[in-house]
Protein backbone atom coordinates (compact mmCIF):
# COMPACT_ATOMS: atom_id res chain seq x y z
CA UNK A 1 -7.32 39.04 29.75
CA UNK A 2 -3.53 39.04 30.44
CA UNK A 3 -3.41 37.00 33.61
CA UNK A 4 -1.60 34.30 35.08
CA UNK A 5 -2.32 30.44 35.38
CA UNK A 6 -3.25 30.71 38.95
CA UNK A 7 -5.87 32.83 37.58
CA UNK A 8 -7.54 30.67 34.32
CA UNK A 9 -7.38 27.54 37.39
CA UNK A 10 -9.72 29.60 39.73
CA UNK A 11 -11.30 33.55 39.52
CA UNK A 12 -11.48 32.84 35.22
CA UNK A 13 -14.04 29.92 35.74
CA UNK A 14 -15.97 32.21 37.89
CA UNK A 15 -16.00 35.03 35.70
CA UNK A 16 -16.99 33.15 32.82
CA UNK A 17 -20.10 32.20 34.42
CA UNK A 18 -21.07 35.56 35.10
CA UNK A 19 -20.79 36.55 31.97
CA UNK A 20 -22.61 33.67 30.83
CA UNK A 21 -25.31 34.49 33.24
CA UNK A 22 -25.65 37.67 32.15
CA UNK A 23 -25.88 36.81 28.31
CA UNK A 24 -28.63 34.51 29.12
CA UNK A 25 -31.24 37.12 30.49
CA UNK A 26 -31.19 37.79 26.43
CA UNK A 27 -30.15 34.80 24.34
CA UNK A 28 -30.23 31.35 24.65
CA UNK A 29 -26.07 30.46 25.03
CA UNK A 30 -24.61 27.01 24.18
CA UNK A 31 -21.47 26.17 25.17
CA UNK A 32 -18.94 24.21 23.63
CA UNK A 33 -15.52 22.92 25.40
CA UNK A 34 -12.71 22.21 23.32
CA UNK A 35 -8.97 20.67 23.24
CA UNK A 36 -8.21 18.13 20.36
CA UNK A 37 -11.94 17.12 20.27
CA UNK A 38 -15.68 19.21 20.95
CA UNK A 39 -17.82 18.46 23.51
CA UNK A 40 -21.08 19.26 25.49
CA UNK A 41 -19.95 20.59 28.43
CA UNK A 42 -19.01 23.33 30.75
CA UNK A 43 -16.57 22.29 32.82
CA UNK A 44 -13.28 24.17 31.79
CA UNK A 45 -10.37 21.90 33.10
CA UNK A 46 -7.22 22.53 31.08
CA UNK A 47 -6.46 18.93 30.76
CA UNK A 48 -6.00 18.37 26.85
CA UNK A 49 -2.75 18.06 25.10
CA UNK A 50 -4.06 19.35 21.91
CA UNK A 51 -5.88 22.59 20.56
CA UNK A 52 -7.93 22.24 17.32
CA UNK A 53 -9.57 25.76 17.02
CA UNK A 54 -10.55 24.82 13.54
CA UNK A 55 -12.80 22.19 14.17
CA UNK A 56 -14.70 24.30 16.70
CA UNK A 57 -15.71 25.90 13.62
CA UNK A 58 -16.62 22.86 11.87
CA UNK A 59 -18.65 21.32 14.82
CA UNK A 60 -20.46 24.75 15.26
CA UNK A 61 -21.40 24.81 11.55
CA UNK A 62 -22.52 21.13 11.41
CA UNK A 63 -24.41 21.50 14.78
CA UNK A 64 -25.57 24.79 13.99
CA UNK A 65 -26.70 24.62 10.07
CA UNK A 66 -29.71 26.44 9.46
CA UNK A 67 -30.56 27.55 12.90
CA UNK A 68 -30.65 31.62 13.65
CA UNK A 69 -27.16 31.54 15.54
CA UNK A 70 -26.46 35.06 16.34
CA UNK A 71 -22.75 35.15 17.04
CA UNK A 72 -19.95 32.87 18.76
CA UNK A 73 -17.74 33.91 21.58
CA UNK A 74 -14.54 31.85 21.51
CA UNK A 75 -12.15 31.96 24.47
CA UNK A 76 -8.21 31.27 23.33
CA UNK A 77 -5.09 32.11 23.45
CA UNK A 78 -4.95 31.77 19.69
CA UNK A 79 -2.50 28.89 19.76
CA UNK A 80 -3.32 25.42 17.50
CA UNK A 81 -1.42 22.79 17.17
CA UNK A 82 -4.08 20.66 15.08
CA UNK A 83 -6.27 21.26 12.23
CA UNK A 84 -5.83 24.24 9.87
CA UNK A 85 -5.35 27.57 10.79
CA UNK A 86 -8.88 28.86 12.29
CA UNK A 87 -8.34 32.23 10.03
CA UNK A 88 -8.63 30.49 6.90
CA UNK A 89 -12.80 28.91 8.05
CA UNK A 90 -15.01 29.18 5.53
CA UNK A 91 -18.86 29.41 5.29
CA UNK A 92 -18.91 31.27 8.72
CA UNK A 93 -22.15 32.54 8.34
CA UNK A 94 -22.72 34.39 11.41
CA UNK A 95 -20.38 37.05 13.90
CA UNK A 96 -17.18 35.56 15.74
CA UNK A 97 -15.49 37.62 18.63
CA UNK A 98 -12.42 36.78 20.29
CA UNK A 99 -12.00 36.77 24.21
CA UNK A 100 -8.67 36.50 24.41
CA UNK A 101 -6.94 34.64 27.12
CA UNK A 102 -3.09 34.29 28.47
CA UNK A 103 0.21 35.88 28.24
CA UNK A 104 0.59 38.26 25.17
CA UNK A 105 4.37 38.79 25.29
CA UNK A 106 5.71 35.36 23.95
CA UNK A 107 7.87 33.18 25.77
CA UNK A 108 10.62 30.27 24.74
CA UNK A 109 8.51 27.49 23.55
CA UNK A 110 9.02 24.94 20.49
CA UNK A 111 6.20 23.37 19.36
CA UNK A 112 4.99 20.49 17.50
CA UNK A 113 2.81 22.61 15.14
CA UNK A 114 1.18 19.64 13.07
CA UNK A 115 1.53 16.22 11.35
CA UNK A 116 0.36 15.10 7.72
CA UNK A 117 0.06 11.76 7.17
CA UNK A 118 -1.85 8.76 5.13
CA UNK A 119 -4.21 6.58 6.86
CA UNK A 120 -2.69 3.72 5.01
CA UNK A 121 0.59 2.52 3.56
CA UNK A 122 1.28 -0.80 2.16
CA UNK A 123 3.73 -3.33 3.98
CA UNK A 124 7.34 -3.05 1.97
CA UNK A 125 6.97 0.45 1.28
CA UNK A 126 7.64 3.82 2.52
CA UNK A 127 5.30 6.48 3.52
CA UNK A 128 5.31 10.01 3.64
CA UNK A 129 5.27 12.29 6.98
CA UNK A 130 4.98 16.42 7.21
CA UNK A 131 6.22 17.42 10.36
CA UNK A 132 5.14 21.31 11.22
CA UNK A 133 7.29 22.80 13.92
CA UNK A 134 7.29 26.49 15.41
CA UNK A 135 9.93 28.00 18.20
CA UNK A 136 8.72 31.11 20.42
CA UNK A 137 11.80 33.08 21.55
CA UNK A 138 14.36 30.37 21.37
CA UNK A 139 18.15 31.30 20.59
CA UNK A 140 19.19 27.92 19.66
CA UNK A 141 19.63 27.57 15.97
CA UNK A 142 19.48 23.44 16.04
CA UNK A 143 17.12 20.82 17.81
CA UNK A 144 16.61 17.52 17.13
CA UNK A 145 13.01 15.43 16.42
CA UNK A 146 13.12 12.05 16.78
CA UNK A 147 10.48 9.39 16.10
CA UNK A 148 9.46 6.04 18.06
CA UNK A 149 7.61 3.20 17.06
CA UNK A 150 7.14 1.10 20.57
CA UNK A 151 9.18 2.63 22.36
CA UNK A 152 12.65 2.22 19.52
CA UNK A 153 13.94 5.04 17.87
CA UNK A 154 13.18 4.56 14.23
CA UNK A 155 14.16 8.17 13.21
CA UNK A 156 16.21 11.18 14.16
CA UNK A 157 17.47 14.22 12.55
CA UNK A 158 18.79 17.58 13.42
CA UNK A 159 17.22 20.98 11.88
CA UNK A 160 17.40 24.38 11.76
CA UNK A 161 15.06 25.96 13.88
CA UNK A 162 12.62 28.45 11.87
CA UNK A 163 12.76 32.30 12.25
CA UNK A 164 10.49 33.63 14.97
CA UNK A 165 6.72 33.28 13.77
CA UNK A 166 7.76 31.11 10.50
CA UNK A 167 6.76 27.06 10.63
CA UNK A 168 9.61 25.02 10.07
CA UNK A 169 8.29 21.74 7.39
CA UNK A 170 9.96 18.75 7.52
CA UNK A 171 9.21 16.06 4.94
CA UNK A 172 10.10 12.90 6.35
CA UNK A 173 9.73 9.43 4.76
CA UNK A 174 9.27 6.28 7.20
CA UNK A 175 9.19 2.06 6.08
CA UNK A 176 5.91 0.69 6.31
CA UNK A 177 7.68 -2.90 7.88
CA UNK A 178 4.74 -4.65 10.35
CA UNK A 179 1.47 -4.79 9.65
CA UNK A 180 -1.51 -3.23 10.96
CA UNK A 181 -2.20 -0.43 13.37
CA UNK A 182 0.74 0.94 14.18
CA UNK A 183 1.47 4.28 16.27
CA UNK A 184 4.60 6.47 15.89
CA UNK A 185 5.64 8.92 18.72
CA UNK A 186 7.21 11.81 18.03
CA UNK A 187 9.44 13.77 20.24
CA UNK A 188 11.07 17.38 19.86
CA UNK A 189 14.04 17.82 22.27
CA UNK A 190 13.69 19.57 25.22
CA UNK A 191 15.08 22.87 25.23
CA UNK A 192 16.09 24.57 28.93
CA UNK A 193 13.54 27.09 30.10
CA UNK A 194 10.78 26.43 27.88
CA UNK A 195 7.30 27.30 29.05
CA UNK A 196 5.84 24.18 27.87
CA UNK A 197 7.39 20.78 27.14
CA UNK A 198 3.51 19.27 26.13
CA UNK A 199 3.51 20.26 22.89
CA UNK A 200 6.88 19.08 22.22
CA UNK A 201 5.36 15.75 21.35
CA UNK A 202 3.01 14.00 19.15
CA UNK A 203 1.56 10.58 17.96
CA UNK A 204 -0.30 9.65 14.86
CA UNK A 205 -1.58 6.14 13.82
CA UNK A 206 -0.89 4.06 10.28
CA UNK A 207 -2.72 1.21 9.21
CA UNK A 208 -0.23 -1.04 7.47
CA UNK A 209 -1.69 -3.03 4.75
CA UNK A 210 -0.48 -6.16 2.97
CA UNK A 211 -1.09 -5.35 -0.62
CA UNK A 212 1.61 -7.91 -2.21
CA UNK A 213 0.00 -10.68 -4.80
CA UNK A 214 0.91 -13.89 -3.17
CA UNK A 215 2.17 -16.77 -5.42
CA UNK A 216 2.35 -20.28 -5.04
CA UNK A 217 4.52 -22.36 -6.89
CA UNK A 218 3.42 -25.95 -6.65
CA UNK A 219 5.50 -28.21 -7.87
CA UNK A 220 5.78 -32.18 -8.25
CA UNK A 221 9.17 -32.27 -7.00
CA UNK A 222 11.89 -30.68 -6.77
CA UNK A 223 13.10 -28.90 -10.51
CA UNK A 224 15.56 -26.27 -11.54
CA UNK A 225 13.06 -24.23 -13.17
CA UNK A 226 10.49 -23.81 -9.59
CA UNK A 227 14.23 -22.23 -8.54
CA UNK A 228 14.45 -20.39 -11.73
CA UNK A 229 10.97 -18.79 -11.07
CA UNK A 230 11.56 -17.61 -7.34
CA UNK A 231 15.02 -16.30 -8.34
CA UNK A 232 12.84 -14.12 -11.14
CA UNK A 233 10.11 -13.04 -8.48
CA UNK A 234 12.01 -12.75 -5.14
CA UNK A 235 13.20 -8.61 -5.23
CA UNK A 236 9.80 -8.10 -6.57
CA UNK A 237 8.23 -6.27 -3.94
CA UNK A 238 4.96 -6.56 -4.94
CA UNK A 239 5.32 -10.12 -4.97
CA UNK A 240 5.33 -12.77 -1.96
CA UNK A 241 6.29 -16.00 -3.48
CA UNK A 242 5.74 -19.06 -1.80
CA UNK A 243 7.35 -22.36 -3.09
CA UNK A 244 5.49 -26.43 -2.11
CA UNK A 245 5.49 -29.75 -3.00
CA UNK A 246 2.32 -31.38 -4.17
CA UNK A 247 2.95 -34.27 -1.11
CA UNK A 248 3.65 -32.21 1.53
CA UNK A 249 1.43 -29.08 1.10
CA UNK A 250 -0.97 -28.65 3.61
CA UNK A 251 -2.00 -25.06 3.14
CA UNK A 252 -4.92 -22.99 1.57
CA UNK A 253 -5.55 -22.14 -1.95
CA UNK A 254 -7.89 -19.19 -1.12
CA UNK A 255 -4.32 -17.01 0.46
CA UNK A 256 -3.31 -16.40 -2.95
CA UNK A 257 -3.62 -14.72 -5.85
CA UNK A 258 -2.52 -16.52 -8.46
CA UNK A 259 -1.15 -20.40 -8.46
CA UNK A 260 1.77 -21.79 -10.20
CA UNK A 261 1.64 -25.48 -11.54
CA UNK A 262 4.78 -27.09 -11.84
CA UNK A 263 4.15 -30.95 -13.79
CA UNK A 264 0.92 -30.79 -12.28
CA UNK A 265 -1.52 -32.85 -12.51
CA UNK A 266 1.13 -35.18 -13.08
CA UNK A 267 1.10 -38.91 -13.42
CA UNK A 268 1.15 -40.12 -10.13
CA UNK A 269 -0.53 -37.62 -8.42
CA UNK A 270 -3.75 -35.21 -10.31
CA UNK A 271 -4.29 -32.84 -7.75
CA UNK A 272 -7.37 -33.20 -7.76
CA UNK A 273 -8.18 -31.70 -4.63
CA UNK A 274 -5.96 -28.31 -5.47
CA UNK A 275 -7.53 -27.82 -8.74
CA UNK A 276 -11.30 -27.92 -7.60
CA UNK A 277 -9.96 -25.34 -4.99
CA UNK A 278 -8.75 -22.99 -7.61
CA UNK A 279 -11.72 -23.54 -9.67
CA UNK A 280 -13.51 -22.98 -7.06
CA UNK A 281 -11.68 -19.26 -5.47
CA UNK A 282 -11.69 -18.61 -9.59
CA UNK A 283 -7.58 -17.72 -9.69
CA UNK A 284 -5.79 -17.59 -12.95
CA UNK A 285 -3.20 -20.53 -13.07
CA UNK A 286 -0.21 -20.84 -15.08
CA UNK A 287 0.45 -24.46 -15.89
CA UNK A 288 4.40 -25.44 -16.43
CA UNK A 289 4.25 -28.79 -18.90
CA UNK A 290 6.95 -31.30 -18.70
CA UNK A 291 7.48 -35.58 -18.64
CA UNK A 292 5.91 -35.91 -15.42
CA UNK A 293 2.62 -34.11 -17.02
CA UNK A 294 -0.62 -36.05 -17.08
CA UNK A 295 -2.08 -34.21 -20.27
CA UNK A 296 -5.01 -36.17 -20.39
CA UNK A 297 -6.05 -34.37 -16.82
CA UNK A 298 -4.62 -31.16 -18.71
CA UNK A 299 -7.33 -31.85 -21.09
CA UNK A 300 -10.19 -32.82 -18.85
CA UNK A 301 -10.05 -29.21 -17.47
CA UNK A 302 -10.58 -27.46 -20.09
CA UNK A 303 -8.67 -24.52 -19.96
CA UNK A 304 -8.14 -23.38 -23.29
CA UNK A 305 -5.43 -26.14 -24.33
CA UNK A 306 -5.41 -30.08 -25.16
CA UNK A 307 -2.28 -32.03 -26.05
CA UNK A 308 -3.69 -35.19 -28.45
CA UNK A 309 -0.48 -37.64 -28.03
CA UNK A 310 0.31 -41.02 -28.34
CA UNK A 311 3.45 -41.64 -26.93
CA UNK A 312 6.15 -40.58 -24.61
CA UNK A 313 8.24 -38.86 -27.33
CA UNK A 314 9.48 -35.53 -26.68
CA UNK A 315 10.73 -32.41 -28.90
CA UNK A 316 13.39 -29.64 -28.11
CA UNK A 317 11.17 -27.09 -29.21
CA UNK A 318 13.58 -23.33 -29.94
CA UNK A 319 11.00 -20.48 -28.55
CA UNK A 320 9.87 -18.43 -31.37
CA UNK A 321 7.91 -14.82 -30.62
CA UNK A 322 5.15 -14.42 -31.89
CA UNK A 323 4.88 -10.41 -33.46
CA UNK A 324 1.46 -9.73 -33.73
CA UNK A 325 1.16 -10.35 -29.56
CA UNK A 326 -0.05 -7.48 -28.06
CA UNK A 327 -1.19 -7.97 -24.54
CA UNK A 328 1.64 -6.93 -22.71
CA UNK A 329 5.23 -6.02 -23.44
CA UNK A 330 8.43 -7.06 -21.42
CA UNK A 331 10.27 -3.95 -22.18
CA UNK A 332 12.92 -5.67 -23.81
CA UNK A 333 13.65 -6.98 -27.60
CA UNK A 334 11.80 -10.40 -27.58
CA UNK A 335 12.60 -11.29 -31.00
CA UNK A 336 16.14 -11.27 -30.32
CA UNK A 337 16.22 -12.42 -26.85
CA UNK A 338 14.49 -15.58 -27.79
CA UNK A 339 16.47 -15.94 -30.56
CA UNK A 340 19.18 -16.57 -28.18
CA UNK A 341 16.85 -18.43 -25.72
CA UNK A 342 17.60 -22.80 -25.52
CA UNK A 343 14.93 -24.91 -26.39
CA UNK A 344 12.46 -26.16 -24.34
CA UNK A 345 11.44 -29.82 -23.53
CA UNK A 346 7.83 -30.76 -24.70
CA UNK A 347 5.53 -33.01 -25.36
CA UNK A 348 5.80 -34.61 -29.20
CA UNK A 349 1.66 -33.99 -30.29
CA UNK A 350 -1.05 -32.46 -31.93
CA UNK A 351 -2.26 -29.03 -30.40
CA UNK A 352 -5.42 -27.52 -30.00
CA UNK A 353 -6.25 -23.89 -28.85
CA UNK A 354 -8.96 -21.97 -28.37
CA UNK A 355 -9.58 -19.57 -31.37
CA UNK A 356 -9.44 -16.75 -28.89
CA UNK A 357 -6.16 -17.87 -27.32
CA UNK A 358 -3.45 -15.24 -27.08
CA UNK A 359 -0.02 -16.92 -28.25
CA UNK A 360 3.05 -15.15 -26.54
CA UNK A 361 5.74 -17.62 -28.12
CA UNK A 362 5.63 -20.62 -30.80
CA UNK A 363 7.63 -24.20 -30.46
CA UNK A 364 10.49 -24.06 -33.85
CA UNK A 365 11.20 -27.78 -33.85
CA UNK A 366 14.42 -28.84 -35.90
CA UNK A 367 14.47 -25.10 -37.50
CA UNK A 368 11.07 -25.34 -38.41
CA UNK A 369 8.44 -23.12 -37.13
CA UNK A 370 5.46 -24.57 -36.30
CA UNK A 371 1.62 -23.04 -34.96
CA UNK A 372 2.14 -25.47 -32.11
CA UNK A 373 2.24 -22.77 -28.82
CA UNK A 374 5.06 -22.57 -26.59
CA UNK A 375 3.83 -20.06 -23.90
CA UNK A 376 -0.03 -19.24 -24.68
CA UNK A 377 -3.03 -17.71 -22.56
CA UNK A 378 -6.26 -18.27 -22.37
CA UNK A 379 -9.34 -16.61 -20.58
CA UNK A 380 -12.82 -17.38 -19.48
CA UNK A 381 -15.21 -15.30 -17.52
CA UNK A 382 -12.35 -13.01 -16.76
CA UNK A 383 -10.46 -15.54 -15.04
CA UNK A 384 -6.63 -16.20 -16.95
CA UNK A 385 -5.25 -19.32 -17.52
CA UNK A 386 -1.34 -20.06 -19.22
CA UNK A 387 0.41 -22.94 -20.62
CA UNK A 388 4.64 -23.20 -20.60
CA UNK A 389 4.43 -26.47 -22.44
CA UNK A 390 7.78 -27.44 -21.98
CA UNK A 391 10.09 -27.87 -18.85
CA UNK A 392 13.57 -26.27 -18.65
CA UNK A 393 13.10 -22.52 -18.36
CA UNK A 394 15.90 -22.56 -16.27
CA UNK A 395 18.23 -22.12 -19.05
CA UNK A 396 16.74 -18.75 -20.32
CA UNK A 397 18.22 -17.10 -17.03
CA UNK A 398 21.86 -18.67 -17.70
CA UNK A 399 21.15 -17.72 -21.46
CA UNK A 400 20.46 -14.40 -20.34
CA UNK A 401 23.03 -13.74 -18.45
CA UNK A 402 25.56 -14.99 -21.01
CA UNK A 403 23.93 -12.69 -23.58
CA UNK A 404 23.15 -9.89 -21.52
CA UNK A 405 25.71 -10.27 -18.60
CA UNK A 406 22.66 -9.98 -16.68
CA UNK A 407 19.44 -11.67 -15.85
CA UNK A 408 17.01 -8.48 -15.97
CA UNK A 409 15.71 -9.67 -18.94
CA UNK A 410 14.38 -12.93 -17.59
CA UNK A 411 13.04 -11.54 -14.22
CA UNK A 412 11.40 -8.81 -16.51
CA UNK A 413 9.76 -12.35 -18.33
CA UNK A 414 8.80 -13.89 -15.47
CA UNK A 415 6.95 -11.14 -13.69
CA UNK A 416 5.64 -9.77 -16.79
CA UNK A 417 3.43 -12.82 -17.44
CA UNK A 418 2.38 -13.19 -13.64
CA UNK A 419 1.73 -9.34 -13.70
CA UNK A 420 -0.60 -9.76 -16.93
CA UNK A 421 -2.68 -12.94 -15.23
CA UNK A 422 -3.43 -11.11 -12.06
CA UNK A 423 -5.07 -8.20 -13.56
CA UNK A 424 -8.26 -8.83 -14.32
CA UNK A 425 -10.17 -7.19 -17.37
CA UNK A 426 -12.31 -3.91 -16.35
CA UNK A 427 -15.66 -4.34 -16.93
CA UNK A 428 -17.40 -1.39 -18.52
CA UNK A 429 -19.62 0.08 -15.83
CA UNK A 430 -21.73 3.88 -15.60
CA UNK A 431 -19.58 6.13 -13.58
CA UNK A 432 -21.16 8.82 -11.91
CA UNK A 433 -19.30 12.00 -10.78
């Protein structure tokens, strides 16, 4: 049916019925109108900006399943520009013809073909786009796409345009920067004369998810080592670190993941109120010891670590790695980093862990090394708790960068040990495929 569009807008509709009329003296006919989408009705109005041919198939199939369907008539001009290509259906159990509609002899057109994307990137990162374009009888040899995200250009780039009846791919790779729903428009230039400009644009939606672990560093007051711990955490991307005093913190324990305890409980103030919250949201906590420390809250919570002392004394305690540690690696040589590491200040006492404690480092007092633990974990009912049990961290990232003329080594540290807290053990479960 080589005819014009003055036609398909008035004698086609006509005809169509006629036919249909005809075919129902001997079969009961369905009919199915589609554009982008499928639906129940007759009324053929020309109005979509989309053509999905393929998932006429699919609705015909799932509508269709099991019932004595004798054949399908389809009416197009062939051209898709979503969904796969109709030729490659599958399971079509039952007689297709082709009534073929429009202009055979192919005019200058470039088309949006298709886009592949994710349903779902996470906020900080990038995501991938395929962009599927064809041209129709164009002589150009360059046009440009660009992409929009309300209404700012967020994306532009110049191609070659493919070879008459090829599909030009462009892989394209777009920041996932503001969270959730978010639609991109995209926009092939217009070329002069083309038959069409409609399908010289497209939209798609992303859902933009937060999936950073959010820390909060609590502290007492202000100390070089709460600084210390954001400088180690801050280009981590999937980290959002938030840094508080215990007075003036007004916010909720439940937004995090994972809590950082800076000489807290402390002396004057037990937080009370903050630790019956994590408790209570069960979040691993990593407790940072130092003179302001109340240890005999520290060993009211029992958390895998008491600190039996009976005065105010304190040791400068050398960090000393402990080799048989095995829960997670830093990627680095720990023996000989802390070997060049400063010593810590902690509390002068008599420790007690829990047998199944996990000792990362040991306190070497006055060249001695002790079983006293320096950085230790604990864990109960899956939950992780850890122990600094000294103040003065701080140092380790000037050490490190004297040493190493660098401070990877510390941030690797730092994020290491939150990394290891957050995950929590698998449980063994029956999987099914």
């Amino acid at each position: 049916m080589n005819k014009d569009s003055l036609y398909y807008q008035g004698d086609y509709k006509n005809d169509i019925e006629s036919v249909l009329e005809d075919l129902s003296d001997d079969y009961d006919v369905r009919i199915i109108k589609f554009d982008e989408l499928t639906y129940n009705d007759s009324i053929v109005d020309f109005t979509g900006n989309q053509t999905d041919i393929s998932g006429v198939f699919d609705e015909i199939i799932s509508r269709y399943a099991g019932m004595n369907l004798g054949a399908v008539i389809i009416a197009t001009d062939g051209v898709f520009n979503k969904g796969s290509n109709p030729v490659y259906a599958k399971n079509l159990e039952f007689p297709v013809y082709s009534l073929a509609l429009g202009d055979t002899i192919s005019q200058k057109d470039l088309i949006l073909k298709n886009l592949m994307h994710n349903k779902l990137a996470f906020l900080g990162n990038r995501f991938p786009l395929r962009v599927y374009i064809a041209a129709e009888k164009c002589p150009e040899t360059k046009a440009l796409l660009s992409i929009f995200r309300e209404g700012k250009l967020i994306y532009e780039k110049e191609f070659d345009l493919p070879l008459q009846s090829d599909i030009k791919m462009l892989d394209i790779e777009l920041p996932a920067d503001k969270l959730g729903v978010q639609q991109y428009d995209l926009k092939l230039e217009y070329l002069d004369d083309e038959i069409s400009y409609d399908n010289n644009t497209a939209s798609f939606v992303i859902n933009v998810i937060d999936n950073r672990n959010k820390v909060l560093v609590l502290g007492e007051g202000p100390h070089p080592d709460i600084g210390a711990i954001n400088f180690a955490l801050k280009d981590n991307p999937d980290f959002e670190v938030r840094l508080e005093y215990i007075d003036s913190y007004t916010g909720s324990i439940s937004d995090y993941n994972i809590i950082v305890l800076h000489q807290l409980p402390s002396n004057i103030n037990n937080a009370a109120a903050i630790l019956a919250d994590i408790e209570k949201n069960k979040l691993p906590v990593l407790f940072i010891l130092g003179s302001k420390s109340s240890l005999a809250a520290i060993n009211n919570l029992d958390r895998g670590l008491s600190i039996n002392s009976k005065s105010i004394n304190t040791d400068d305690a050398e960090p000393y790695f402990n080799s048989e540690f095995v829960a997670f690696g830093t990627g680095f040589d720990e023996k000989t980093f802390f070997e060049e590491m400063s010593p810590l200040k902690v509390v002068f006492g008599d420790y007690k862990v829990l047998a199944d404690s996990k000792i990362f480092l040991y306190q070497k007092i006055n060249g001695v090394k002790t079983d006293k633990p320096l950085i230790l974990f604990s864990e109960q009912n899956g939950i992780k708790t850890g122990f600094v049990t000294g103040e003065g961290i701080w140092r380790w990232r000037i050490d490190d960068f004297k040493s190493n003329s660098g401070n990877e080594n510390f941030k690797a540290l730092i994020n290491r040990i939150l990394q290891y807290m957050i995950v929590k053990k698998m449980q063994d479960k029956l999987m099914v495929e």
